[in-house]
Protein backbone atom coordinates (compact mmCIF):
# COMPACT_ATOMS: atom_id res chain seq x y z
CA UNK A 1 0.00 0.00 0.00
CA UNK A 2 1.55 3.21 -0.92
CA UNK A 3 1.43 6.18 1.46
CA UNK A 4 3.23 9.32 2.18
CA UNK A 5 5.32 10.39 5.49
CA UNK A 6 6.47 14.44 5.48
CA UNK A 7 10.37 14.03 5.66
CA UNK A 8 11.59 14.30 9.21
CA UNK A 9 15.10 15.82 8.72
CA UNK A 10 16.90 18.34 6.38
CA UNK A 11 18.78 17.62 3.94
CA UNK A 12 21.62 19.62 5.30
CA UNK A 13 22.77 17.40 7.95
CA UNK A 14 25.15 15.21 7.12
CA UNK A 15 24.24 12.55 9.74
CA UNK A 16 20.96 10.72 10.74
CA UNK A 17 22.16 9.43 14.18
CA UNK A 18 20.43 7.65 16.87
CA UNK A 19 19.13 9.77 19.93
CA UNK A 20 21.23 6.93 22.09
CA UNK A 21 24.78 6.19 23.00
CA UNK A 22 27.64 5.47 20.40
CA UNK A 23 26.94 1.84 18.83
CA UNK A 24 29.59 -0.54 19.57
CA UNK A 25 29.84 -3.11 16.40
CA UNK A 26 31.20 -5.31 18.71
CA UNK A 27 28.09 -5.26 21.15
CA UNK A 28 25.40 -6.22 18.59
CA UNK A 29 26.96 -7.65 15.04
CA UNK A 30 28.63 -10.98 14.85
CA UNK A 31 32.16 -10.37 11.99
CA UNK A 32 29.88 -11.41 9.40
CA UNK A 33 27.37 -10.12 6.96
CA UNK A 34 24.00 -10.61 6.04
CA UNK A 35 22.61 -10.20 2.29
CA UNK A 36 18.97 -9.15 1.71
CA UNK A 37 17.51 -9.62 -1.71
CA UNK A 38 14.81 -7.60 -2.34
CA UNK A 39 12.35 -6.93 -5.34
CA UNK A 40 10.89 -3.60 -6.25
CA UNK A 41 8.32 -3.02 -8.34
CA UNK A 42 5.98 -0.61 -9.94
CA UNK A 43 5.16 1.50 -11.88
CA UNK A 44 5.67 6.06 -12.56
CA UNK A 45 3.58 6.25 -9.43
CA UNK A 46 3.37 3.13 -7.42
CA UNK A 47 5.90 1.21 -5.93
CA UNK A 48 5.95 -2.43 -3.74
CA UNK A 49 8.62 -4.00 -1.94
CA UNK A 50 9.19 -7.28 -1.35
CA UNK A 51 11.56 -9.77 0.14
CA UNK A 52 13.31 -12.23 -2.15
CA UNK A 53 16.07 -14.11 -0.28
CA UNK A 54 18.36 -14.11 3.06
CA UNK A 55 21.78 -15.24 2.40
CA UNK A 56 24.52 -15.38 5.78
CA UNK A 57 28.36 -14.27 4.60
CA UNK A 58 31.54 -15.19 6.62
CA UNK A 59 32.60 -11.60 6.67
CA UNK A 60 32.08 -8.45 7.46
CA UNK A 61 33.99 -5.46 5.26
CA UNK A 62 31.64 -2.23 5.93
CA UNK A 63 32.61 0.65 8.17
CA UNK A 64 32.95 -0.01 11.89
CA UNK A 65 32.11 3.60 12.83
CA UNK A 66 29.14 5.76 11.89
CA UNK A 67 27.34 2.68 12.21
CA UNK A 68 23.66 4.35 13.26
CA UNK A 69 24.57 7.45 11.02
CA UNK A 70 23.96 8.24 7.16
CA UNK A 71 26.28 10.32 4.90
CA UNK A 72 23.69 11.35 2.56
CA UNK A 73 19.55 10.83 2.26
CA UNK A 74 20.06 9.13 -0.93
CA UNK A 75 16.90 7.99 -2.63
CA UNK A 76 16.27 5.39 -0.31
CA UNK A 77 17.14 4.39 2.74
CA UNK A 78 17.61 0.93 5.18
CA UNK A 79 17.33 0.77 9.37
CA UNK A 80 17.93 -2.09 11.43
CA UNK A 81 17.36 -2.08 15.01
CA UNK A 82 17.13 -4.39 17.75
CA UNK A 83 13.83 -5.68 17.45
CA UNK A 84 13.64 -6.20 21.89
CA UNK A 85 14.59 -2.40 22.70
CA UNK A 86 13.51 -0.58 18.52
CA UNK A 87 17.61 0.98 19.06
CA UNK A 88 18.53 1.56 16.19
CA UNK A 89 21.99 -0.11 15.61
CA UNK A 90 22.73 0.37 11.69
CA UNK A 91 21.82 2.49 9.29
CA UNK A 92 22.51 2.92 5.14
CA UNK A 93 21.28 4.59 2.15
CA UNK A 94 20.96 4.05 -2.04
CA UNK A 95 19.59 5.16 -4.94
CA UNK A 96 18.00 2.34 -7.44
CA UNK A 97 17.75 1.88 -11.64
CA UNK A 98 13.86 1.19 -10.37
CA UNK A 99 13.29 4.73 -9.47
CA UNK A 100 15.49 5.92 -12.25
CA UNK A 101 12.88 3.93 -14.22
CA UNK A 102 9.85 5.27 -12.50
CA UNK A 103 10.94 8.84 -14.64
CA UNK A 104 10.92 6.95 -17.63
CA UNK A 105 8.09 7.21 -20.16
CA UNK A 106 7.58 3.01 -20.34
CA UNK A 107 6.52 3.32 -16.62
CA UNK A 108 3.61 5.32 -17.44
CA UNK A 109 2.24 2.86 -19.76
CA UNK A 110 3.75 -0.98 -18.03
CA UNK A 111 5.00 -2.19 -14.39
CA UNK A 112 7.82 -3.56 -14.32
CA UNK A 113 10.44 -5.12 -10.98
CA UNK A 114 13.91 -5.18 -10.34
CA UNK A 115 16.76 -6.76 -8.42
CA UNK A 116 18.09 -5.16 -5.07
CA UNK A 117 20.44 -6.81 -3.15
CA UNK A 118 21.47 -5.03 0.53
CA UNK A 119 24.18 -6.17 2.89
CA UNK A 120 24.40 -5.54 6.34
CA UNK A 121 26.50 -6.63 9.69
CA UNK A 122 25.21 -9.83 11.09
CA UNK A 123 23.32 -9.33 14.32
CA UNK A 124 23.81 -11.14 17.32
CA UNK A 125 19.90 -11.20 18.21
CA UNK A 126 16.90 -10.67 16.69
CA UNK A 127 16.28 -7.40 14.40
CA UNK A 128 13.54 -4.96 12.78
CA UNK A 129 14.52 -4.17 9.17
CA UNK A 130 13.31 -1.39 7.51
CA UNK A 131 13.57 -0.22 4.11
CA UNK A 132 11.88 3.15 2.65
CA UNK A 133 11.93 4.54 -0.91
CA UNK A 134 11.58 8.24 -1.26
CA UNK A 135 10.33 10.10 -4.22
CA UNK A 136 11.88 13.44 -5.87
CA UNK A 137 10.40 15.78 -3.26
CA UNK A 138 12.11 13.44 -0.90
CA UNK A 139 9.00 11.98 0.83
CA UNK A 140 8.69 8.14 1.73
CA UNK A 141 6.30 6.86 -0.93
CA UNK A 142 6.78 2.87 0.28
CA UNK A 143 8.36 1.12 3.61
CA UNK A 144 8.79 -2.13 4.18
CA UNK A 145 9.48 -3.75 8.06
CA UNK A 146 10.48 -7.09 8.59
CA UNK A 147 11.81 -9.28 11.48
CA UNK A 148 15.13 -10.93 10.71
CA UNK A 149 16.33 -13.74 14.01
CA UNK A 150 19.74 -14.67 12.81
CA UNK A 151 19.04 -17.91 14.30
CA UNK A 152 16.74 -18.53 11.29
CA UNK A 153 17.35 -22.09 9.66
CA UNK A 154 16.04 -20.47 6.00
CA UNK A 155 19.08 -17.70 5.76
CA UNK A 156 20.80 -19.39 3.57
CA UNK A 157 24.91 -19.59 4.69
CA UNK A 158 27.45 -19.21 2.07
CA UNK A 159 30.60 -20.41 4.14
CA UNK A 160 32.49 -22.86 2.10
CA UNK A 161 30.78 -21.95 -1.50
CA UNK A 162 33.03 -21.76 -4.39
CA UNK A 163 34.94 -18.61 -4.94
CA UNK A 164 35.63 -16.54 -8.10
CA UNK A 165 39.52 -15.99 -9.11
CA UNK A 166 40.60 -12.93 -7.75
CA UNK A 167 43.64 -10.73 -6.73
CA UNK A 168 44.74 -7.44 -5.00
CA UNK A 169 45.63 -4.68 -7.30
CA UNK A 170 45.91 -2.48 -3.69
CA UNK A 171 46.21 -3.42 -0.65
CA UNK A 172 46.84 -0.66 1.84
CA UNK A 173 45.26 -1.83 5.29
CA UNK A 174 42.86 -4.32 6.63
CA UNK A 175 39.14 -4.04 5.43
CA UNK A 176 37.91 -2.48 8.59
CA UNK A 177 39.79 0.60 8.14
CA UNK A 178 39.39 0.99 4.27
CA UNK A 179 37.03 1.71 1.43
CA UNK A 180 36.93 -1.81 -0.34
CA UNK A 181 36.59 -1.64 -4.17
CA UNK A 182 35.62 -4.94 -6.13
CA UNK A 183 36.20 -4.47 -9.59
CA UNK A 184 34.09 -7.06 -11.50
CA UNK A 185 35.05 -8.05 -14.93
CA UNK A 186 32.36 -8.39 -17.49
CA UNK A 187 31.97 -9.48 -20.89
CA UNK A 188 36.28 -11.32 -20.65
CA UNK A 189 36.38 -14.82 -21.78
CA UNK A 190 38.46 -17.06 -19.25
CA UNK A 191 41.66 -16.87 -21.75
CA UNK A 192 40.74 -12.51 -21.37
CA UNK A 193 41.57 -12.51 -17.97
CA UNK A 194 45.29 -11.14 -18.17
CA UNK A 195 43.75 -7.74 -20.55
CA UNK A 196 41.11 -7.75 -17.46
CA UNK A 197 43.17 -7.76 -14.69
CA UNK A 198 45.24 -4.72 -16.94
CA UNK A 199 42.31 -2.78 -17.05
CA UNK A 200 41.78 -3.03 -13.77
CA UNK A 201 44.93 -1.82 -12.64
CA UNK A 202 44.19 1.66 -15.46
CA UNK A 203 41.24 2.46 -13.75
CA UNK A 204 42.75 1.93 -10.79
CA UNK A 205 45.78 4.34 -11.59
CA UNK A 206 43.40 6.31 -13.44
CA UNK A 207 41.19 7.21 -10.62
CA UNK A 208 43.79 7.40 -7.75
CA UNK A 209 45.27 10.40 -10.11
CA UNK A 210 42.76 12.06 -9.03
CA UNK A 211 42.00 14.25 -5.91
CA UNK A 212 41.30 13.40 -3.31
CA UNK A 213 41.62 9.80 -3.90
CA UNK A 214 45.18 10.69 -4.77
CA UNK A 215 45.69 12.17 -0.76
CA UNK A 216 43.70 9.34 0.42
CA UNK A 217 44.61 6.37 -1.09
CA UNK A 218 45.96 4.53 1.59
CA UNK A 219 42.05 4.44 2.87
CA UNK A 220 41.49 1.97 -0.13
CA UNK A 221 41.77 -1.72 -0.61
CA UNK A 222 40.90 -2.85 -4.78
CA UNK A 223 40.58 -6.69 -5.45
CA UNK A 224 40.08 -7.09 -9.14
CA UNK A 225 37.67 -10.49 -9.49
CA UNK A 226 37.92 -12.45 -13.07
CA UNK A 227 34.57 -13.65 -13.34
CA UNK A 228 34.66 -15.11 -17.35
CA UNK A 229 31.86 -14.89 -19.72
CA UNK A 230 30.47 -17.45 -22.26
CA UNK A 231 30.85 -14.14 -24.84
CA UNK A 232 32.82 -10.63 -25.36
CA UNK A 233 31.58 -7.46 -24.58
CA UNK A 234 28.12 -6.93 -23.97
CA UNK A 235 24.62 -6.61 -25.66
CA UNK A 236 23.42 -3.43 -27.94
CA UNK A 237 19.50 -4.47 -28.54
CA UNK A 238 19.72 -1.07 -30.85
CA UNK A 239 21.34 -3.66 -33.34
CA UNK A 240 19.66 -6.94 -32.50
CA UNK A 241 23.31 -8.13 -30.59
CA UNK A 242 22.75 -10.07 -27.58
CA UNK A 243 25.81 -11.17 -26.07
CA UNK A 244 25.94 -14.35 -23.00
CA UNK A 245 27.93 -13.01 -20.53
CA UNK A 246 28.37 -13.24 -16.75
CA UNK A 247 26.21 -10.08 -15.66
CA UNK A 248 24.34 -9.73 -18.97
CA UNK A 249 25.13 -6.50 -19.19
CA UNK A 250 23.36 -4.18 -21.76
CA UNK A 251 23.50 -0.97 -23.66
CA UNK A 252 19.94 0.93 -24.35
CA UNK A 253 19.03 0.72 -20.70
CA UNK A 254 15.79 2.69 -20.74
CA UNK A 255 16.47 3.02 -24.41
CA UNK A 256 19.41 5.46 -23.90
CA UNK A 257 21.78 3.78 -26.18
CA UNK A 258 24.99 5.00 -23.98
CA UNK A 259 23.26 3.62 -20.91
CA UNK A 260 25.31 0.17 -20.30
CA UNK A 261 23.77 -1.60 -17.36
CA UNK A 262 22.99 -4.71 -15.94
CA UNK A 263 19.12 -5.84 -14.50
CA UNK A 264 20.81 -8.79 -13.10
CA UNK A 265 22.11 -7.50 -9.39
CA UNK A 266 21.62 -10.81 -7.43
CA UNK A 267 24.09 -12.50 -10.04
CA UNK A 268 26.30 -9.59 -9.54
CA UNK A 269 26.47 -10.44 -5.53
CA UNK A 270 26.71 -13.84 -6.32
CA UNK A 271 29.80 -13.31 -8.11
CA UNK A 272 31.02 -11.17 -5.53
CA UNK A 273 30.29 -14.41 -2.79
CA UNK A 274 33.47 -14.61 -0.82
CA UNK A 275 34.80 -11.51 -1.70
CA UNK A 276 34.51 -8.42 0.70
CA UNK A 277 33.69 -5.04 -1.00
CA UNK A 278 32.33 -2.15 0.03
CA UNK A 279 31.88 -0.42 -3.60
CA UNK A 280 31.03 -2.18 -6.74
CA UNK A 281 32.91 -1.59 -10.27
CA UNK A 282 32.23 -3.47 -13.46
CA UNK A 283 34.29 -3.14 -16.48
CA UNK A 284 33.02 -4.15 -19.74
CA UNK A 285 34.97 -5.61 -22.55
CA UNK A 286 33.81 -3.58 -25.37
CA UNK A 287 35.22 -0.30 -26.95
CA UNK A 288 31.55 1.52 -27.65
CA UNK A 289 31.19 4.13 -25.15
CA UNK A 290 29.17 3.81 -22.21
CA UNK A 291 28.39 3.31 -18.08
CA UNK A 292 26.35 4.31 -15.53
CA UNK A 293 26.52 5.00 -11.62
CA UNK A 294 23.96 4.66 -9.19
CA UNK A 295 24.70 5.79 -5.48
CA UNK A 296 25.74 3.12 -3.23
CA UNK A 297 24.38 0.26 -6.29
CA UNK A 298 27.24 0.01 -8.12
CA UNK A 299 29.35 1.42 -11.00
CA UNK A 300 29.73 -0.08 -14.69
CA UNK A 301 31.52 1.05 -17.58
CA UNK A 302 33.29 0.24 -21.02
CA UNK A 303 36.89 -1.02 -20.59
CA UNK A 304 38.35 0.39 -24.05
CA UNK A 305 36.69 3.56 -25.47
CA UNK A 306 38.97 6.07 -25.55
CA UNK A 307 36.88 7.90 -22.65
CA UNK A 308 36.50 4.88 -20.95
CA UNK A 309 39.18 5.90 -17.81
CA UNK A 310 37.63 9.80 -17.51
CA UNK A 311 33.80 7.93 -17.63
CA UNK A 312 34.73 5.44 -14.37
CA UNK A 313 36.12 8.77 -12.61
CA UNK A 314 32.60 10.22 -13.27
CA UNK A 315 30.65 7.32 -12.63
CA UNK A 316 32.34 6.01 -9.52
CA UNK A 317 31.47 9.97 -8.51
CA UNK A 318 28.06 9.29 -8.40
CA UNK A 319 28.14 5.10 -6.90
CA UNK A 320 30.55 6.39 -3.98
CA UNK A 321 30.35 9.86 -3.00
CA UNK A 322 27.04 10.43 -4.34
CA UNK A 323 27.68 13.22 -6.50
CA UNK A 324 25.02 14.40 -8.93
CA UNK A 325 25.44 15.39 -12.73
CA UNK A 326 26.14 18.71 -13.18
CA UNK A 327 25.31 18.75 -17.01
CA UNK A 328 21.96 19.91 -18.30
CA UNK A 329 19.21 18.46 -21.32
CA UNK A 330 18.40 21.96 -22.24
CA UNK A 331 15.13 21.29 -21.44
CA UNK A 332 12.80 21.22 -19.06
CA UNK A 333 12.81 17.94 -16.93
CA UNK A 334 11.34 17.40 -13.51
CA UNK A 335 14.07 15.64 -11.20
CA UNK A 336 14.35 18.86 -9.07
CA UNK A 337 12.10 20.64 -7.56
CA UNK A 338 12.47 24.32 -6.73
CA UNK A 339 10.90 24.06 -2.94
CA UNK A 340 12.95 20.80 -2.57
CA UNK A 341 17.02 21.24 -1.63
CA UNK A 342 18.73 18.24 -3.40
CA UNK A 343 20.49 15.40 -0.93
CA UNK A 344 23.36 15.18 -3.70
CA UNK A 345 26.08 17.77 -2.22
CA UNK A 346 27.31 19.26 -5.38
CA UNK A 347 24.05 20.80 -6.63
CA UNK A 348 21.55 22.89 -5.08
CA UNK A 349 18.01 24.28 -5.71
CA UNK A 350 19.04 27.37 -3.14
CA UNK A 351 16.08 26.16 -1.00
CA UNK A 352 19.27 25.49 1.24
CA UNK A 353 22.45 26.95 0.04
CA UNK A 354 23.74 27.51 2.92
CA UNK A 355 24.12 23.92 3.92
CA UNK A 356 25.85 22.75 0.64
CA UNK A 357 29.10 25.28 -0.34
CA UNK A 358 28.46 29.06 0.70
CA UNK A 359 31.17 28.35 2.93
CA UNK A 360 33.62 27.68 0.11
CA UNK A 361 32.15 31.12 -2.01
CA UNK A 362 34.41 33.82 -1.64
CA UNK A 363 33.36 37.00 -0.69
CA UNK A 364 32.16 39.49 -3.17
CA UNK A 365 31.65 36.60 -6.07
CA UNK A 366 29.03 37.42 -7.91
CA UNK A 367 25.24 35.29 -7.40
CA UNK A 368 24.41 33.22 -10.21
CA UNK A 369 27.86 33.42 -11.27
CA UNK A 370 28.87 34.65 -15.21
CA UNK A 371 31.52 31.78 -16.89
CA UNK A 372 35.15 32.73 -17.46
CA UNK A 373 37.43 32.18 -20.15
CA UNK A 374 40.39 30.99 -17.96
CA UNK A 375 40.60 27.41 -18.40
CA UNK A 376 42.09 27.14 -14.79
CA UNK A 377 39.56 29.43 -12.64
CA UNK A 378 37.25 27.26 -14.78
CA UNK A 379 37.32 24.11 -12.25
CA UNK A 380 38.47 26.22 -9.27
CA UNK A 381 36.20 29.76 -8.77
CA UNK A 382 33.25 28.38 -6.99
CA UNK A 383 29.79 30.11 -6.95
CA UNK A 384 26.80 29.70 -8.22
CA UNK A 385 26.55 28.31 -11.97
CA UNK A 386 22.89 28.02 -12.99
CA UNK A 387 22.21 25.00 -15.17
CA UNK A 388 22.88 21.08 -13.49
CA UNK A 389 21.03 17.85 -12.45
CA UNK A 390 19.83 17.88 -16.16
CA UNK A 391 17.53 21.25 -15.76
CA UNK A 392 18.63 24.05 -17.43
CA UNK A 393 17.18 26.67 -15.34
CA UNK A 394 16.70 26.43 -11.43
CA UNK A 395 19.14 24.08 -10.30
CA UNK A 396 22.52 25.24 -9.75
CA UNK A 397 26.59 23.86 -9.51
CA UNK A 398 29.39 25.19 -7.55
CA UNK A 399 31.83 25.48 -10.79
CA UNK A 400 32.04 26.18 -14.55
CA UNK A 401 33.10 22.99 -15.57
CA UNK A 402 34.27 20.26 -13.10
CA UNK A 403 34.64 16.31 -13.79
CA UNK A 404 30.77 15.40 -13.23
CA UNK A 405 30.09 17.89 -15.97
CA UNK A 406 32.25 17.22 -18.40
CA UNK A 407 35.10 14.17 -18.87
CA UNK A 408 37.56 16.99 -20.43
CA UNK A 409 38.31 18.75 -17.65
CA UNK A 410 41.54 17.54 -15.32
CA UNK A 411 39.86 17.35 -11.92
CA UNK A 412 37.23 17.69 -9.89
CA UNK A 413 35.97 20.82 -8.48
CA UNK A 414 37.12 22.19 -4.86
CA UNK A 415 32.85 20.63 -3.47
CA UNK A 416 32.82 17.69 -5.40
CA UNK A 417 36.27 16.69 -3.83
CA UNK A 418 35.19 17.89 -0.05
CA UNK A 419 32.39 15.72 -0.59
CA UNK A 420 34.07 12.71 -1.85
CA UNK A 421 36.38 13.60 1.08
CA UNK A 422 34.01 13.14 3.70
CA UNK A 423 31.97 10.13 2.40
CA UNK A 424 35.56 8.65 2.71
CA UNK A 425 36.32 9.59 6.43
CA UNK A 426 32.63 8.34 6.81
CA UNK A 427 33.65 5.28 5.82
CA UNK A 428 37.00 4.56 7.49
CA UNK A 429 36.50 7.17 10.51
């Protein structure tokens, strides 16, 4: 049943915490990790969620710290707490493809589900789960609450199952003090696996050049996993291709033909069985341009377009820290919502500047801001730059140009790296 619940806190806090004491992972979560498979479905307006699957890991590689808190709203969000006392003990948020779909025009006319798949510390007694999905004005449209006793003879345990080849491309610290990367390989037959594992260590290289992963980087673990496909590259329905590969991923996603996706997200955990990550990268094997990012989902591009390296920056901007696009359709569009402040840090509606970057505007700068012709003050001179989050008019960035406007450009803007800066201190903090 759908329903609607006024959103209890502003955007511009950075944490959701518990009213309580500190939580102590050690006083509630067993050191391993519990998957929930979930399906969503819907249509433009409605929306159900429902449990799929329980599945009990012999790990545990999320953050220790911040463990009732969220870094960002997101567009959805998940609560467990201790079913005896209702303390809540963990807390996470997302964004989905569903309700990227749910703007499409094919959810007007069909409905249609997808996978979800959510993992969370093992608790050491029984637990409330709850899940909410919020719409573009940020209220919860659907919630789902569910008693999980860890005890329960149908989570299904995955000690001892086979895992995929893998190996370390970095290695800077144990996983409870670092941002775990898996990067997945997609579309490599099992004689590829050498040009994978090369890839892998580009983007890698590629996106520690870049601040402030480049500062940070000794926060970061990367395991590059060789999961081999029947076929190369991946499927274009726009020319009747359709290619059998591990994740069965697919251009024309919402029949954007530089959309590359993949529907199939419980086969993407499954691969990553064994393996502990925190963020999710797949690389493609195909040169045809194309990815996509979704916050805390997970991150897929081509390997070998000549973009390829500058798209994973930009993508992995929007899977990990959350960052929106800053680019615009030229048109009018209805993501954002002038009485509505975003929950992405690097845009703003100026319903509540003051909680995203007027610190960082210099005095005297000039609000909206004109563009420059200095290619340097281009990426650095924040203020206000009308035109992001695909809207042309009403929605604002902090800089001319930065890299989640444009893969040219050499860096990311002075927000856009504060804000990747603190989703990693959130994480390893």
């Amino acid at each position: 049943m759908k329903r609607k619940i006024a959103l209890f806190f502003g955007v511009c806090f950075m944490l959701l915490t518990d009213a309580n004491a500190h939580v102590n992972y050690g006083d509630w979560f067993e050191e391993r990790s519990l998957r929930l498979d979930y399906i969503f479905s819907g249509d433009s307006v409605n929306q159900r969620i429902s449990i799929d699957e329980m599945m009990s890991m012999p790990y545990w590689s999320g953050r220790r710290n911040n463990l009732d808190s969220l870094a960002l709203f997101g567009n959805g969000q998940l609560y467990v707490r201790d079913a005896e006392t209702d303390k809540l003990i963990y807390a996470t948020s997302f964004s989905t493809l569903f309700q990227e779909w749910q703007h499409t025009p094919e959810a007007v006319k069909k409905v249609k589900s997808f996978e979800n798949c959510f993992v969370v510390p093992m608790p050491k007694k029984p637990v409330k789960i709850t899940l909410d999905l919020a719409d573009s004005w940020q209220k919860f449209t659907q919630s789902m609450t569910f008693t999980v006793d860890p005890q329960d003879i149908l989570i299904r345990k995955m000690d001892g199952f086979s895992v995929q080849p893998h190996q370390y491309i970095l290695k800077s610290g144990e996983m409870a003090h670092c941002v775990d990367i898996a990067i997945v390989a997609e579309g490599y037959k099992d004689n590829q696996m050498d040009v994978f594992y090369a890839d892998a260590r580009k983007m890698c290289e590629h996106l520690f050049a870049h601040e402030p992963y480049a500062s940070l980087k000794h926060k970061f673990n990367v395991i590059a996993v060789a999961s081999p496909s029947h076929d190369e590259g991946a499927s274009i329905p726009r020319q009747n291709i359709w290619r059998e590969t591990v994740l069965g991923a697919s251009f024309d996603t919402f029949y954007s033909d530089r959309y590359l996706t993949t529907l199939h997200v419980k086969k993407l955990n499954d691969v990553l069985s064994g393996i502990p990550f925190d963020q999710i990268i797949v690389l493609v094997n195909t040169d045809i341009y194309g990815g996509g990012g979704i916050y805390n989902f997970y991150m897929l591009a081509s390997a070998h377009n000549k973009k390829s390296m500058p798209v994973c920056v930009h993508e992995f901007g929007h899977s990990f820290a959350g960052l929106a696009d800053e680019y615009d359709y030229g048109d009018d569009t209805d993501y954002y919502h002038a009485d509505v402040e975003p929950w992405e840090k690097n845009i703003t509606t100026l319903k509540d500047f003051k909680c995203k970057w007027a610190d960082m505007v210099e005095k005297g700068t000039q609000l909206p801001t004109p563009d420059s012709q200095d290619a340097v003050t281009q990426y650095t001179r924040i203020g206000l730059f009308e035109g992001a989050g695909y809207m042309k008019k009403g929605v604002y960035r902090p800089a001319q140009t930065c890299r989640m406007r444009i893969n040219e450009v050499p860096a990311f803007c002075p927000v856009c790296q504060r804000a990747t800066k603190e989703m990693i201190e959130f994480m390893t903090e």
